[in-house]
C-alpha atoms as a PDB file:
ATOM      1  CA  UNK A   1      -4.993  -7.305  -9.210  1.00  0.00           C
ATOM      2  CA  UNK A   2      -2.733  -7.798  -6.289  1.00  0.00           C
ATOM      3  CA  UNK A   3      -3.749  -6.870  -2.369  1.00  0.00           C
ATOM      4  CA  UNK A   4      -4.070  -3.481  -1.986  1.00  0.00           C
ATOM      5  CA  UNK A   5      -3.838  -3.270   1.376  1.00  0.00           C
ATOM      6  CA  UNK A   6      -0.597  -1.662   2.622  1.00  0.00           C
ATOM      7  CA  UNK A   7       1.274  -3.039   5.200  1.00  0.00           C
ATOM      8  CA  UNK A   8       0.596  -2.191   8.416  1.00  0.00           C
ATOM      9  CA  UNK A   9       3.698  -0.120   9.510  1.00  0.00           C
ATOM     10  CA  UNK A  10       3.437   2.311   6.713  1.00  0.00           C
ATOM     11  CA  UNK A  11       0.885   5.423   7.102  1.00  0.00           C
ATOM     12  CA  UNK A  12       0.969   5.652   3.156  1.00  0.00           C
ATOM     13  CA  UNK A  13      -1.192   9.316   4.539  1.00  0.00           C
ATOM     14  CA  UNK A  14       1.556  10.349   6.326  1.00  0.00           C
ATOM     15  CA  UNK A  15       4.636   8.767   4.169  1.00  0.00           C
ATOM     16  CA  UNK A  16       7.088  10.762   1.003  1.00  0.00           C
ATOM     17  CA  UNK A  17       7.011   8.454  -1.779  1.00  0.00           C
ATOM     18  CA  UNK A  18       8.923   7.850  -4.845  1.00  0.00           C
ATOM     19  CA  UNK A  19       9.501   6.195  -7.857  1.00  0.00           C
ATOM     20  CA  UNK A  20      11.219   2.865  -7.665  1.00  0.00           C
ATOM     21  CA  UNK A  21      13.164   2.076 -11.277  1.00  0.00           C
ATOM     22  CA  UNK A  22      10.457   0.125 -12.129  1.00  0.00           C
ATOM     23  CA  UNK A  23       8.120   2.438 -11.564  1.00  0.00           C
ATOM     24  CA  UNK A  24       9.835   4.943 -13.961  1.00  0.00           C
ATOM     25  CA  UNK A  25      10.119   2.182 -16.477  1.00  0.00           C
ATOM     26  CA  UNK A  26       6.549   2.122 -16.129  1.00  0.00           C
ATOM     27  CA  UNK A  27       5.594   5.450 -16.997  1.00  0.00           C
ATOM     28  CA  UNK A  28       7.926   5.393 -19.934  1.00  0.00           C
ATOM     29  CA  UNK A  29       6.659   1.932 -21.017  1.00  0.00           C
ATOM     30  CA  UNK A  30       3.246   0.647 -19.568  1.00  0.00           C
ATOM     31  CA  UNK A  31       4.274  -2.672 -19.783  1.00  0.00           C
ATOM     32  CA  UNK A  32       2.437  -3.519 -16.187  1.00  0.00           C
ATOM     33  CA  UNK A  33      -0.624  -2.082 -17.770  1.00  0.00           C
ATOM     34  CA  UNK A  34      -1.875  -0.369 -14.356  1.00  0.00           C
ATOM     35  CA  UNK A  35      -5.372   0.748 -14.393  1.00  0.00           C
ATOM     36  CA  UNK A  36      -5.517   4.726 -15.573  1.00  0.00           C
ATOM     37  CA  UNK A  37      -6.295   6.181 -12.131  1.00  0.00           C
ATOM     38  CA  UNK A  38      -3.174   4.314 -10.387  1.00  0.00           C
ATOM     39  CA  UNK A  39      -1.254   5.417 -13.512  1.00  0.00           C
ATOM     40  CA  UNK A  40      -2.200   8.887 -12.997  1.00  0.00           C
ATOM     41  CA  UNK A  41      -0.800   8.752  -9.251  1.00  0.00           C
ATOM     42  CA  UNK A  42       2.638   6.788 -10.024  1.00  0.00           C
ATOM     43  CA  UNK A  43       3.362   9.429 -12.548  1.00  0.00           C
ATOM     44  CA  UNK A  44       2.503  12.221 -10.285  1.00  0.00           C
ATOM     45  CA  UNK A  45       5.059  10.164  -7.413  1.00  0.00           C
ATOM     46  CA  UNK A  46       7.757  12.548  -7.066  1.00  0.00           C
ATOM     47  CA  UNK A  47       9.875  11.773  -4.026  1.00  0.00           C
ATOM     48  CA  UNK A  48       8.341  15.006  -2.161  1.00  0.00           C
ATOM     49  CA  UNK A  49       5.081  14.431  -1.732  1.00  0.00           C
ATOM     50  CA  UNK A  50       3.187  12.641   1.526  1.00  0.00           C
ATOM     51  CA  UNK A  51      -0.021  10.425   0.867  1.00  0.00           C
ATOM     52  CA  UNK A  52      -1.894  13.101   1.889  1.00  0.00           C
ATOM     53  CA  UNK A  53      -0.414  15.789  -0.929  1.00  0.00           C
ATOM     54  CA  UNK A  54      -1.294  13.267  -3.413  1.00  0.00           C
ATOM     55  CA  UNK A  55      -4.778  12.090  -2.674  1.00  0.00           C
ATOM     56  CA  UNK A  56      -5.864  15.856  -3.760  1.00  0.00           C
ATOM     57  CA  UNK A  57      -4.915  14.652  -7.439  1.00  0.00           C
ATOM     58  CA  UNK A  58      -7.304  11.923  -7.072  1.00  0.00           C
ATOM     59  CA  UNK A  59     -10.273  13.427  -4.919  1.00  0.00           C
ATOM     60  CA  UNK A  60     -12.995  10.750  -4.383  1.00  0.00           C
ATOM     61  CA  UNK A  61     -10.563   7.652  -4.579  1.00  0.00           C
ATOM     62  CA  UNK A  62      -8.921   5.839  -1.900  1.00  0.00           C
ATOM     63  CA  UNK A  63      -5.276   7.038  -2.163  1.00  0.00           C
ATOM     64  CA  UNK A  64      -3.826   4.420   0.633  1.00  0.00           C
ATOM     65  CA  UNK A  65      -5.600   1.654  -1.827  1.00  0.00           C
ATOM     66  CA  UNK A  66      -4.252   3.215  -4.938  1.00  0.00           C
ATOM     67  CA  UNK A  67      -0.926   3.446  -3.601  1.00  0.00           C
ATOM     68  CA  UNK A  68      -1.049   0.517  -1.551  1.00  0.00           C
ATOM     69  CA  UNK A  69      -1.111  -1.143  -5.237  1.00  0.00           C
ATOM     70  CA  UNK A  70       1.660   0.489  -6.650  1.00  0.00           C
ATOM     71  CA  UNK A  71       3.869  -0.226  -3.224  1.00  0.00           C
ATOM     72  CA  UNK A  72       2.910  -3.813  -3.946  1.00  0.00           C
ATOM     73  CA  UNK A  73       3.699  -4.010  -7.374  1.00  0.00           C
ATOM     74  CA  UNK A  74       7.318  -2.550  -6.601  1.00  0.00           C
ATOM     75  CA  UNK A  75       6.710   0.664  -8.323  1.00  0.00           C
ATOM     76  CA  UNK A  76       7.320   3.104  -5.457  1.00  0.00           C
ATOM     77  CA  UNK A  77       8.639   3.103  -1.831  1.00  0.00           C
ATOM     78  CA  UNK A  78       8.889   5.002   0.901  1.00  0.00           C
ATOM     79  CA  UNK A  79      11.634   7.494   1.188  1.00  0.00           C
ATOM     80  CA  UNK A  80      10.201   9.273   4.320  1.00  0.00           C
ATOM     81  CA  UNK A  81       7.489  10.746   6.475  1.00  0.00           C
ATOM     82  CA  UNK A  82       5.626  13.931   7.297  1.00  0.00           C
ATOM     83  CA  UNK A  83       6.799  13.282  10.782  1.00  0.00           C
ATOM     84  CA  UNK A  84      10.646  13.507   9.710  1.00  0.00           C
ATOM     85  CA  UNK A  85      12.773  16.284  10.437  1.00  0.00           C
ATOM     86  CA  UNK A  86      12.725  18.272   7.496  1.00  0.00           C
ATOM     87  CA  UNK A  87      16.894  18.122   6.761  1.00  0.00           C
ATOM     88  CA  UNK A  88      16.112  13.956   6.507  1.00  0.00           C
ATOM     89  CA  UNK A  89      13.095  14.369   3.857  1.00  0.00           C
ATOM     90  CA  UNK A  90      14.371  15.098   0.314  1.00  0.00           C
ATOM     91  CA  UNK A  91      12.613  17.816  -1.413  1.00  0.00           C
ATOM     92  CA  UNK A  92      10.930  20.776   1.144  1.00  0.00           C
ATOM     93  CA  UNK A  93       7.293  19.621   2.418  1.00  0.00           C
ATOM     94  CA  UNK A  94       5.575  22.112   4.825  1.00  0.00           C
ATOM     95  CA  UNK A  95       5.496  19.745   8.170  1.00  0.00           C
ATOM     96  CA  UNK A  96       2.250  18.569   9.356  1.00  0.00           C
ATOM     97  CA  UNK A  97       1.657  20.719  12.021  1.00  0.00           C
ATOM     98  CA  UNK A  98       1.616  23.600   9.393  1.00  0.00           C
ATOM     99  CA  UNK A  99      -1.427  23.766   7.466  1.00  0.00           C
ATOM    100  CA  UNK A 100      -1.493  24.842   3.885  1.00  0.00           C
ATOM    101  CA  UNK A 101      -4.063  27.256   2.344  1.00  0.00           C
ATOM    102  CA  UNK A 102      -6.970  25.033   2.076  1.00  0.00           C
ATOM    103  CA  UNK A 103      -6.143  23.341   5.415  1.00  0.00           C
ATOM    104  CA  UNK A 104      -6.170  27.334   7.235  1.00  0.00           C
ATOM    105  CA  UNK A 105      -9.388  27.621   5.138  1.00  0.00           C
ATOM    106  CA  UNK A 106     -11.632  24.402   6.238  1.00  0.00           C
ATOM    107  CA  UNK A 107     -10.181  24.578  10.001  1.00  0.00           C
ATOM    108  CA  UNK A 108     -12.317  27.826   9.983  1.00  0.00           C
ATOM    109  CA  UNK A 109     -15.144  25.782   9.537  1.00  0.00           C
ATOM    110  CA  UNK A 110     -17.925  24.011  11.572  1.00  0.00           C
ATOM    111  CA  UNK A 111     -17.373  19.885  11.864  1.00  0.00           C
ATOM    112  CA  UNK A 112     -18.219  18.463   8.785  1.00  0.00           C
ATOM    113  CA  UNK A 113     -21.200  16.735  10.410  1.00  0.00           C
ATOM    114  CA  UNK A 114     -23.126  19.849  11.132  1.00  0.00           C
ATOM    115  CA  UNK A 115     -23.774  20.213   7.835  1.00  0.00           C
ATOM    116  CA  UNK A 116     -27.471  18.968   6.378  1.00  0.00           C
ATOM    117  CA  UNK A 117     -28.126  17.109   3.208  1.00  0.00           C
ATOM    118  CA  UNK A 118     -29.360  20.394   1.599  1.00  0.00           C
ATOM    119  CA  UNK A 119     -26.225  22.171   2.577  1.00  0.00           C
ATOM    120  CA  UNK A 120     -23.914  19.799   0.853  1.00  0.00           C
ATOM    121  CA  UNK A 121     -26.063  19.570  -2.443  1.00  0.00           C
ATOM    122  CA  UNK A 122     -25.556  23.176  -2.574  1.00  0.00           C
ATOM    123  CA  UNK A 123     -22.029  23.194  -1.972  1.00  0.00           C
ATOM    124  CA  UNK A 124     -21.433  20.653  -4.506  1.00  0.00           C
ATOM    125  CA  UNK A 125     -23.456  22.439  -6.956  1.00  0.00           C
ATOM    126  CA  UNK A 126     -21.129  25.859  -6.198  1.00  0.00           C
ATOM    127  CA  UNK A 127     -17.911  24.151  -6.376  1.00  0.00           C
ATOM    128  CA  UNK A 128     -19.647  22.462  -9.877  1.00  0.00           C
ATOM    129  CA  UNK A 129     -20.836  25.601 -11.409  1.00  0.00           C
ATOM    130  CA  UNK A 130     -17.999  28.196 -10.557  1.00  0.00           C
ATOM    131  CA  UNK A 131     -15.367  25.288 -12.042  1.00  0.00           C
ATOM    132  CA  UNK A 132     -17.760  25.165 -15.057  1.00  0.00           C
ATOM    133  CA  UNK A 133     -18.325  29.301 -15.358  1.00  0.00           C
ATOM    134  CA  UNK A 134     -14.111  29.448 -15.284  1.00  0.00           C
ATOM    135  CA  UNK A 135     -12.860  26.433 -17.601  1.00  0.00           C
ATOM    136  CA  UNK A 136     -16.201  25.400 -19.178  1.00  0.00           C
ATOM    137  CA  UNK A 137     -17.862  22.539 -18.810  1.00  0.00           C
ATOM    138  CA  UNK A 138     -15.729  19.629 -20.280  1.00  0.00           C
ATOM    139  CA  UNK A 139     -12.054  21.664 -19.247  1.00  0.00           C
ATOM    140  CA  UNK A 140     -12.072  20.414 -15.484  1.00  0.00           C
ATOM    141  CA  UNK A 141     -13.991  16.827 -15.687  1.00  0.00           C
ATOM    142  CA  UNK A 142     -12.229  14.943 -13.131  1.00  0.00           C
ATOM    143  CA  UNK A 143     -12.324  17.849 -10.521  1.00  0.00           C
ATOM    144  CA  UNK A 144     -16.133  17.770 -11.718  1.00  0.00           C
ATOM    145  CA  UNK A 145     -16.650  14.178 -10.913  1.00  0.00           C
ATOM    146  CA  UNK A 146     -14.841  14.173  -8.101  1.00  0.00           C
ATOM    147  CA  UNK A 147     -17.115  16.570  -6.498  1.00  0.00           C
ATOM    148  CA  UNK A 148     -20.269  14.792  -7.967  1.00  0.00           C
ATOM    149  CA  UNK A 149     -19.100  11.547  -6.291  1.00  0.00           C
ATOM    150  CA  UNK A 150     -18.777  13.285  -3.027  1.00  0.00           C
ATOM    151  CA  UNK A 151     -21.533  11.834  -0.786  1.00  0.00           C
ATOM    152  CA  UNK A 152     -20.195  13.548   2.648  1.00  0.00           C
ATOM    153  CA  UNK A 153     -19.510  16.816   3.803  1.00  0.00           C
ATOM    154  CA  UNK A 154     -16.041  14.860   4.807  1.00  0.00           C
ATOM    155  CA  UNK A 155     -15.547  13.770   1.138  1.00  0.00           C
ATOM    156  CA  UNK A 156     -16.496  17.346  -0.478  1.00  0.00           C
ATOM    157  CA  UNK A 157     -13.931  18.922   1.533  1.00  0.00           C
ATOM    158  CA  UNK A 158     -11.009  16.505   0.758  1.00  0.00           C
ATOM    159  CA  UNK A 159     -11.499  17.929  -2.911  1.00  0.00           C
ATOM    160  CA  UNK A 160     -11.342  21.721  -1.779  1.00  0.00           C
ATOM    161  CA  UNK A 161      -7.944  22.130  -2.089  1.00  0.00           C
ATOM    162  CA  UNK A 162      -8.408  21.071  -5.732  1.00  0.00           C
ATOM    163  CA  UNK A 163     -11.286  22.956  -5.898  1.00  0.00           C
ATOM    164  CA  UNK A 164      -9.255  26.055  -4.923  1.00  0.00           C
ATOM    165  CA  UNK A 165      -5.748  25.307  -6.375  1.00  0.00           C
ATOM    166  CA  UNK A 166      -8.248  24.996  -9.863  1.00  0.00           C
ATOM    167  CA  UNK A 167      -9.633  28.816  -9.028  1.00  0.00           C
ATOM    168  CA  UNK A 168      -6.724  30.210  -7.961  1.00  0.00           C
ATOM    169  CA  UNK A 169      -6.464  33.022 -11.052  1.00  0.00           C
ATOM    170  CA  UNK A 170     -10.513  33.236 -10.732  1.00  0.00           C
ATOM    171  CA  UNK A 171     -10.786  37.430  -9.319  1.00  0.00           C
ATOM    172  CA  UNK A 172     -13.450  37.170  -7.233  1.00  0.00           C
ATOM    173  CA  UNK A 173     -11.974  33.997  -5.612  1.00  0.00           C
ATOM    174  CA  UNK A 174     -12.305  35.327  -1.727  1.00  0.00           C
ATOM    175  CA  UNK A 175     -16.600  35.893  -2.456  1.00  0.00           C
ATOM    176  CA  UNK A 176     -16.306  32.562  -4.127  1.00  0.00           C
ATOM    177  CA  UNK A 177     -15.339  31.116  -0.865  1.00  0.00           C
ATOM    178  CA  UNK A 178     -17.336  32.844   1.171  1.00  0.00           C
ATOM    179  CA  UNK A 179     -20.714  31.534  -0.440  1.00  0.00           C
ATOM    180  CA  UNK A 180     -18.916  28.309  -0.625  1.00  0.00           C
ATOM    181  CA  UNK A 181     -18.269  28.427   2.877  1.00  0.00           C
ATOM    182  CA  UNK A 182     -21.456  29.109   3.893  1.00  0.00           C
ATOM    183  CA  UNK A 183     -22.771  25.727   2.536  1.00  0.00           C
ATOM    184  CA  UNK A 184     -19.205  23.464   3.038  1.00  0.00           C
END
């Protein structure tokens, strides 16, 4: 496996990424044979998402790495940043100054760090078991694990917006994050 580190200059967080023609030839013809995970994210590359938009897909994982691997292997580049004026960014991306749903939702929270041992055990058992009560138990598994794996309060909220994009149609979503809330 090549060096996934990415190069210095590039804030693979903060950069829009896209599909080189080799990295579309990819997804039509796994001929590189990347591992499933880094698979997963070139195919999910779509020339309007940052980094950061993508590393919800794959909650738990280290995006830059991931991506730092498919930059390497040629597969996507850079076609802007967060930072960018909008007008020189294809495709619309909310800038970074303005917080989407999930980012309103955990800035309303206390620092990660306050947070006990106890407290995140429970919230990972919430976000667990109201995933499981919507979808059933084998319907969401890599939202699932990617909670599981979560060893930090930091970590558990990275896979919120996930967590809440996944119980969007639920009805009582606002009591769901309440109690969640009270434990994230």
């Amino acid at each position: 496996m090549p060096n996934t580190q990415p190069p210095a200059n590039i804030d693979l967080l903060t950069a829009v990424l896209a599909k080189t023609a080799l990295g579309q030839h990819e997804v039509a013809t796994r001929t590189i044979g990347l591992p499933p995970l880094t698979r997963r994210l070139l195919i999910l590359v779509d020339g309007k998402r940052s980094g950061q938009e993508l590393a919800m897909f794959v909650a738990g994982h280290p995006v830059a790495e991931l991506l730092g691997d498919l930059l390497q292997r040629q597969c996507i580049e850079v076609v802007g940043s967060l930072t960018a004026p909008p007008a020189a960014r294809s495709g619309t991306l909310q800038a970074a100054t303005t917080p989407t749903g999930a980012q309103a939702d955990l800035a309303t929270l206390p620092p990660p760090e306050k947070r006990s041992a106890l407290e995140l055990t429970m919230a990972r058992n919430f976000m667990i078991n109201t995933v499981n009560m919507e979808f059933g138990q084998h319907m969401r598994m890599s939202l699932v694990k990617a909670v599981g794996e979560s060893s930090t309060a930091a970590e558990l909220r990275q896979v919120y917006p996930l967590w809440l994009s996944t119980m969007a149609a639920a009805k009582d979503l606002p009591t769901l994050k309440d109690k969640l809330f009270r434990v994230l």
